[in-house]
PDB file of N, CA and C in Angstrom:
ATOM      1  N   UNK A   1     110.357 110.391  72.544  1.00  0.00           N
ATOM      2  CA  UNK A   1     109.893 109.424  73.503  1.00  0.00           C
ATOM      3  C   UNK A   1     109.407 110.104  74.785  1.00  0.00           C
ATOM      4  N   UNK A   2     110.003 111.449  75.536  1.00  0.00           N
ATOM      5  CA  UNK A   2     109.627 112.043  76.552  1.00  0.00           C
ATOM      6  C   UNK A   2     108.389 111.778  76.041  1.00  0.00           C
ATOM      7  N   UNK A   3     107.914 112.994  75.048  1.00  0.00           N
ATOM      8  CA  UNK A   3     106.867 113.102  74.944  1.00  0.00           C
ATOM      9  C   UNK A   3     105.749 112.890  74.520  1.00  0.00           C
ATOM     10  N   UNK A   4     105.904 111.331  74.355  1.00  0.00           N
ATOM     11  CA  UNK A   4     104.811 110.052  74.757  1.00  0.00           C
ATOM     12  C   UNK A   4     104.688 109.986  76.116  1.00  0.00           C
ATOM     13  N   UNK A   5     105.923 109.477  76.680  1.00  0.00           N
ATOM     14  CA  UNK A   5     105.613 109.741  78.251  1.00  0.00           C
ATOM     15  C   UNK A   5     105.073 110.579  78.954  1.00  0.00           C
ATOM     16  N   UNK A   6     105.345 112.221  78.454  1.00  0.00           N
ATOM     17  CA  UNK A   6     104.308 112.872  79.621  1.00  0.00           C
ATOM     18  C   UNK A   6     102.452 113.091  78.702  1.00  0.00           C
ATOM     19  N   UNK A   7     102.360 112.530  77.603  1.00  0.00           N
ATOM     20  CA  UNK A   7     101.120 112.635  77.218  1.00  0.00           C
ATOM     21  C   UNK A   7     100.318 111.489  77.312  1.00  0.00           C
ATOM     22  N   UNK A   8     101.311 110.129  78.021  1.00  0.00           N
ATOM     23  CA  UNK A   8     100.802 108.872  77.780  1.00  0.00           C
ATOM     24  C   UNK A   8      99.253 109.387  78.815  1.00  0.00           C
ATOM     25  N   UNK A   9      98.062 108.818  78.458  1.00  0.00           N
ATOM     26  CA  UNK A   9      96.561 108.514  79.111  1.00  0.00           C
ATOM     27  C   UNK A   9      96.480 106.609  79.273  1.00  0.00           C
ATOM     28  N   UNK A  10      95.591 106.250  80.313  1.00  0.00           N
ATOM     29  CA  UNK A  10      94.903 105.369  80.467  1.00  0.00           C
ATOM     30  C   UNK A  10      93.449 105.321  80.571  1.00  0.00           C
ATOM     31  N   UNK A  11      93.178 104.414  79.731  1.00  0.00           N
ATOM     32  CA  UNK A  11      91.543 104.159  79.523  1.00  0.00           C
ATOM     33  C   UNK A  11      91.041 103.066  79.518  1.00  0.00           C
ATOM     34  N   UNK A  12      89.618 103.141  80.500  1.00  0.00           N
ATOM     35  CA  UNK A  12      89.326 101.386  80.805  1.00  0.00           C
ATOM     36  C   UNK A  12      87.701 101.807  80.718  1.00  0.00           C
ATOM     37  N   UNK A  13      86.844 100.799  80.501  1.00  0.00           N
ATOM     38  CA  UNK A  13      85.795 100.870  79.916  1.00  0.00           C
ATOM     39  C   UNK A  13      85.250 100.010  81.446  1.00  0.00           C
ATOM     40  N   UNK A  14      84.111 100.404  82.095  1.00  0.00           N
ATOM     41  CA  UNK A  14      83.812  99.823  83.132  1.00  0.00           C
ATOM     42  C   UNK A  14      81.985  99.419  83.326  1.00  0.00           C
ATOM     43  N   UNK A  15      81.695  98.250  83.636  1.00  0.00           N
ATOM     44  CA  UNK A  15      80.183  99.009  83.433  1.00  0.00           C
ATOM     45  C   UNK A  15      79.637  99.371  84.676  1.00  0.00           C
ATOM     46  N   UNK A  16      78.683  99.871  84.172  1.00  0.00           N
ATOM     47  CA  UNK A  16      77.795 101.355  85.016  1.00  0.00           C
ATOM     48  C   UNK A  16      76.585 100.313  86.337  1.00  0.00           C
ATOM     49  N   UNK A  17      77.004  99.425  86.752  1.00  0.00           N
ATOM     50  CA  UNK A  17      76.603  98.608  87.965  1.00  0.00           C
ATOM     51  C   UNK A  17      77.387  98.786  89.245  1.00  0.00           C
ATOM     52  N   UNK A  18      76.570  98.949  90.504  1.00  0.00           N
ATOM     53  CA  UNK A  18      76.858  98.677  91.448  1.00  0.00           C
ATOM     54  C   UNK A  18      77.758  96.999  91.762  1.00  0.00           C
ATOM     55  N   UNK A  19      78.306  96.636  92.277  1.00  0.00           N
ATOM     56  CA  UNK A  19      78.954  95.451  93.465  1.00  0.00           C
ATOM     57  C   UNK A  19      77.593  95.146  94.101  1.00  0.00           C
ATOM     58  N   UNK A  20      77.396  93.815  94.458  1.00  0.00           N
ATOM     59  CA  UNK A  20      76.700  93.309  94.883  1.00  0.00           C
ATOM     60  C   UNK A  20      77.057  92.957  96.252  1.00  0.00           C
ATOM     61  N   UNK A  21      76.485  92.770  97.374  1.00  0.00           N
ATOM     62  CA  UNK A  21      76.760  92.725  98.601  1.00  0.00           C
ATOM     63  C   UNK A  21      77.473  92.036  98.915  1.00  0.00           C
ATOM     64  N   UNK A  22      77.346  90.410  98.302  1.00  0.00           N
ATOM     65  CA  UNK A  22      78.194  89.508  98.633  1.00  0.00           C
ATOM     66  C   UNK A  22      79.547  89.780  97.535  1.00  0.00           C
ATOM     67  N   UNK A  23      79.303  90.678  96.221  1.00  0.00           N
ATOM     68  CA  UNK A  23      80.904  90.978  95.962  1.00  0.00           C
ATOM     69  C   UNK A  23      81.852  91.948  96.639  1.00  0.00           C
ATOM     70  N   UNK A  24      80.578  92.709  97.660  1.00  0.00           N
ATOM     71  CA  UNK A  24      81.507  94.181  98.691  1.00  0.00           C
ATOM     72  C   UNK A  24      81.939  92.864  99.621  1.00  0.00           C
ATOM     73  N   UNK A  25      81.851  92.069  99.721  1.00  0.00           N
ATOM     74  CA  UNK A  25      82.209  91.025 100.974  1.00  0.00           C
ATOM     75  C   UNK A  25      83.698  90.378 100.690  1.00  0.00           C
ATOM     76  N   UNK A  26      83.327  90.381  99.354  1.00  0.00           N
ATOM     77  CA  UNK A  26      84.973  89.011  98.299  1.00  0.00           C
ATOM     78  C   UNK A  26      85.814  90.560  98.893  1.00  0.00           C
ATOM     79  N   UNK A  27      85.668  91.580  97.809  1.00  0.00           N
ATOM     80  CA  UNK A  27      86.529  92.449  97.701  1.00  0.00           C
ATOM     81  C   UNK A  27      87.361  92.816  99.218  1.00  0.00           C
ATOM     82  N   UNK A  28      86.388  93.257 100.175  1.00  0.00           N
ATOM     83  CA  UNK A  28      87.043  93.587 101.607  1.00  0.00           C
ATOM     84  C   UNK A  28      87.807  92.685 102.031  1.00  0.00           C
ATOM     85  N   UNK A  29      87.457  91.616 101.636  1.00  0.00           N
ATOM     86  CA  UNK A  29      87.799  90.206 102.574  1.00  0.00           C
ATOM     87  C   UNK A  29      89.668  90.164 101.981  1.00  0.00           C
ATOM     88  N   UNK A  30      89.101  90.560 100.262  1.00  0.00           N
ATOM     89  CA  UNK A  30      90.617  90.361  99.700  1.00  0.00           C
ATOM     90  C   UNK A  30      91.961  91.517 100.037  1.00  0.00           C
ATOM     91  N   UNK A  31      91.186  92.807 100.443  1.00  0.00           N
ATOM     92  CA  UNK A  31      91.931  94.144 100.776  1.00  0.00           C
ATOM     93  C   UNK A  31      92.650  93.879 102.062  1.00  0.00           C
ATOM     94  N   UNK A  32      91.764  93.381 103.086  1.00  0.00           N
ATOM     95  CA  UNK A  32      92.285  93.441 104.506  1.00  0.00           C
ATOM     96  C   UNK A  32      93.484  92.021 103.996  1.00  0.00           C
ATOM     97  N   UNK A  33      93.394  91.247 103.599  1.00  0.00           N
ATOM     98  CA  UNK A  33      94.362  89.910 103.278  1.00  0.00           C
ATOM     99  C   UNK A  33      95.998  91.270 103.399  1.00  0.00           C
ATOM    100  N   UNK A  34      95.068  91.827 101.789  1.00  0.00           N
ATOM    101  CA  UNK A  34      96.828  92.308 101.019  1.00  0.00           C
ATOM    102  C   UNK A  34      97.356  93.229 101.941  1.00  0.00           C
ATOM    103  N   UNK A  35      96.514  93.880 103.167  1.00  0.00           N
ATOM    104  CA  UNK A  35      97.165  94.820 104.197  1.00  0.00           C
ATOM    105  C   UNK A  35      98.049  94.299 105.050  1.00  0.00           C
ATOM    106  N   UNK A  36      98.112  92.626 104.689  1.00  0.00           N
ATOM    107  CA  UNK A  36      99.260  92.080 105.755  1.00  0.00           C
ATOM    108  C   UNK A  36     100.557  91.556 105.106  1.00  0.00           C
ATOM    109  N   UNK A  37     100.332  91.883 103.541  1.00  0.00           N
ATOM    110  CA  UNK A  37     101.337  91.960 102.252  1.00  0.00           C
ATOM    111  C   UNK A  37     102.404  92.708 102.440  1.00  0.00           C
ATOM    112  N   UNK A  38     103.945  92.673 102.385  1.00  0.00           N
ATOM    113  CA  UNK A  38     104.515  93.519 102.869  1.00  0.00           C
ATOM    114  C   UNK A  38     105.382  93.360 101.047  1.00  0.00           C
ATOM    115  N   UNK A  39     106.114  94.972 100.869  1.00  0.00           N
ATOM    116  CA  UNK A  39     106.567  94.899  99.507  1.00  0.00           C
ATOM    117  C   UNK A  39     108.055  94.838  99.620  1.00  0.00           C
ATOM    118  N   UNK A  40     108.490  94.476  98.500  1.00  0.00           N
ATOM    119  CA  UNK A  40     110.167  94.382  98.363  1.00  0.00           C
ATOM    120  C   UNK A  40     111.170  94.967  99.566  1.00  0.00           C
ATOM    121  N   UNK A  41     110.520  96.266  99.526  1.00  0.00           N
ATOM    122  CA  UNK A  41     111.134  96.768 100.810  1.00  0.00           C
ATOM    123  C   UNK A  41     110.830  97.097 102.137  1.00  0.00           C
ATOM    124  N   UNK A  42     110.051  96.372 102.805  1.00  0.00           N
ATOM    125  CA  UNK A  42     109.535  96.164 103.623  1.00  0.00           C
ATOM    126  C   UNK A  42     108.248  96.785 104.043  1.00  0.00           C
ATOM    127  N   UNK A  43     107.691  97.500 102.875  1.00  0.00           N
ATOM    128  CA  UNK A  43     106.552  98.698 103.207  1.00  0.00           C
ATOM    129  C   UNK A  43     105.162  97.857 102.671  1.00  0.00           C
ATOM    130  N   UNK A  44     104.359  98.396 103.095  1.00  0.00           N
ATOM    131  CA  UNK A  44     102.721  98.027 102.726  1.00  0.00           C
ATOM    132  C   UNK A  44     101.777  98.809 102.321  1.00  0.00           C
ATOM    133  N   UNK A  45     101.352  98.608 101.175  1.00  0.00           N
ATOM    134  CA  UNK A  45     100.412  99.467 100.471  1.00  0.00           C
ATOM    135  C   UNK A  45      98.860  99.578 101.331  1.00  0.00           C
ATOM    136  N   UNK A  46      98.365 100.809 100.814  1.00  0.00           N
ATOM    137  CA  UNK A  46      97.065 100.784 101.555  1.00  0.00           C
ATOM    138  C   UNK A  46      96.106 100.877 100.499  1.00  0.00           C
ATOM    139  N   UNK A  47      94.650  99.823 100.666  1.00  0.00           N
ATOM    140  CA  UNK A  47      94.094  99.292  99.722  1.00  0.00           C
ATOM    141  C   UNK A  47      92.514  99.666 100.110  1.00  0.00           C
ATOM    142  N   UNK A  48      91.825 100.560  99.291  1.00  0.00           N
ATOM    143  CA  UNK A  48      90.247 100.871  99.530  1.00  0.00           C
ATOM    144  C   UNK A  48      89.504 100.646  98.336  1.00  0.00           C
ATOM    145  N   UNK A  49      88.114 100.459  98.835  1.00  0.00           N
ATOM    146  CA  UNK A  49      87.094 100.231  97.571  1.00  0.00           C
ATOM    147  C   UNK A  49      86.005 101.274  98.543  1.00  0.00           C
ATOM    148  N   UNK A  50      86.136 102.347  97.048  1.00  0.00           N
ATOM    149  CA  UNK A  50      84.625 102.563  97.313  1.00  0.00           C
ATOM    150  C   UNK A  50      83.745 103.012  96.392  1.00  0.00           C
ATOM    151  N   UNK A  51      82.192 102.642  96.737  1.00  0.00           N
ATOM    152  CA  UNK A  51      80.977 103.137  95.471  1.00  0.00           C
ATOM    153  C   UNK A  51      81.540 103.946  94.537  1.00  0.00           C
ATOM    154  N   UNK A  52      80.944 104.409  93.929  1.00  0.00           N
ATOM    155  CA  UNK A  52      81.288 105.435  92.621  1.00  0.00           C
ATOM    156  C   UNK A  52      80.225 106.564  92.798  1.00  0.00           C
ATOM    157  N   UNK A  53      79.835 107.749  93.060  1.00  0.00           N
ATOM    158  CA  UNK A  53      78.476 108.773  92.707  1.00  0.00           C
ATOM    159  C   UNK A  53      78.681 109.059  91.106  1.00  0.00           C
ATOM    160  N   UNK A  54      79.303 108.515  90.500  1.00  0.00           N
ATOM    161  CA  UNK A  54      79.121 108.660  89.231  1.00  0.00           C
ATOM    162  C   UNK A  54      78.580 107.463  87.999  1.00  0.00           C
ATOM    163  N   UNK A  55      77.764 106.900  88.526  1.00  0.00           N
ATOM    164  CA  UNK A  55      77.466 105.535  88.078  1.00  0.00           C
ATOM    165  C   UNK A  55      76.174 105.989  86.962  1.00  0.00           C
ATOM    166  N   UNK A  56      75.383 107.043  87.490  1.00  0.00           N
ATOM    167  CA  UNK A  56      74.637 107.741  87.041  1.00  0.00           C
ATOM    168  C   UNK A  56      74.411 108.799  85.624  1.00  0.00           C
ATOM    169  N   UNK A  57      75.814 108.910  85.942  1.00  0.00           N
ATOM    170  CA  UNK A  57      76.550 109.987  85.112  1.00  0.00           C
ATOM    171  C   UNK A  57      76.922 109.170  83.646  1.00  0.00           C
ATOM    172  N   UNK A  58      76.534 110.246  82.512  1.00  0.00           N
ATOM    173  CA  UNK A  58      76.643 109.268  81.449  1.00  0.00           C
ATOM    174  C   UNK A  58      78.678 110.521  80.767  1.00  0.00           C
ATOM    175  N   UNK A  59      78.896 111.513  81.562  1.00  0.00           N
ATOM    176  CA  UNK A  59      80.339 112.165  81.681  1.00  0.00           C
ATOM    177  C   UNK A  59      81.405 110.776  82.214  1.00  0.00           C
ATOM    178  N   UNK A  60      82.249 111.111  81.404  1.00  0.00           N
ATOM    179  CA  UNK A  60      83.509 110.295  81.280  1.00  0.00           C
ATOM    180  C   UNK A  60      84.250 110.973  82.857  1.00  0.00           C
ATOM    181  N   UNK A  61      84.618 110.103  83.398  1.00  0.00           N
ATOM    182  CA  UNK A  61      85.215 110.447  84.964  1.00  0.00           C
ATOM    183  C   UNK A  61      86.640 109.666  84.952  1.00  0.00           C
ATOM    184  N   UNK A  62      87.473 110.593  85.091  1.00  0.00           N
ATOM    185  CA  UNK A  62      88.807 109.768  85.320  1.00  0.00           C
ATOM    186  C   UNK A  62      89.407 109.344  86.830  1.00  0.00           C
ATOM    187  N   UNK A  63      89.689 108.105  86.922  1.00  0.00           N
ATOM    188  CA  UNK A  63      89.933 107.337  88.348  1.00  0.00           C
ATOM    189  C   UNK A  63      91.088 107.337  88.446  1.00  0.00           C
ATOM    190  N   UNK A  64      91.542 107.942  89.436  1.00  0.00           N
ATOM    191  CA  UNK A  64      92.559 108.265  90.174  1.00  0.00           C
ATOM    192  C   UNK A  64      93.277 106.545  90.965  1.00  0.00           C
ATOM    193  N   UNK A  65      94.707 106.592  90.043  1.00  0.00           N
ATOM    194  CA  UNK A  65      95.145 105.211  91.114  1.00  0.00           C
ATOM    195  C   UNK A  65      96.773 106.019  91.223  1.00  0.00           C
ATOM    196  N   UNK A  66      97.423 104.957  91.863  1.00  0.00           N
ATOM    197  CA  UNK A  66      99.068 105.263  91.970  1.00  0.00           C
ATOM    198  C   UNK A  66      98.987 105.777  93.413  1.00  0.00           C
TER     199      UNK A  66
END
């Protein structure tokens, strides 16, 4: 079982489009909300969106979360 855990991967299939102006608008609007979200223990996550320079790119790019 470890070692599922340290080999576990995530993979998400995304398509290769920009956000549209009025969806960069939803999204911010929804980030600054959750910055006033406070968690179980009293702390607050910090929440960004940004473009991709790899939209272009037909290379598999892995996105960094956590």
């Amino acid at each position: 079982m470890i070692d599922a855990i340290e080999n576990r991967r995530s993979v998400r299939t995304y398509e290769k489009k920009k956000l549209s102006e009025k969806d960069k608008i939803k999204v911010h609007e929804l980030l600054e909300s959750m910055e006033l979200v406070k968690g179980p223990f009293g702390n607050r996550a910090q929440w960004f969106y940004r473009d991709s320079e790899y939209l272009e790119s037909d290379e598999p790019v892995q996105i960094g979360t956590y």
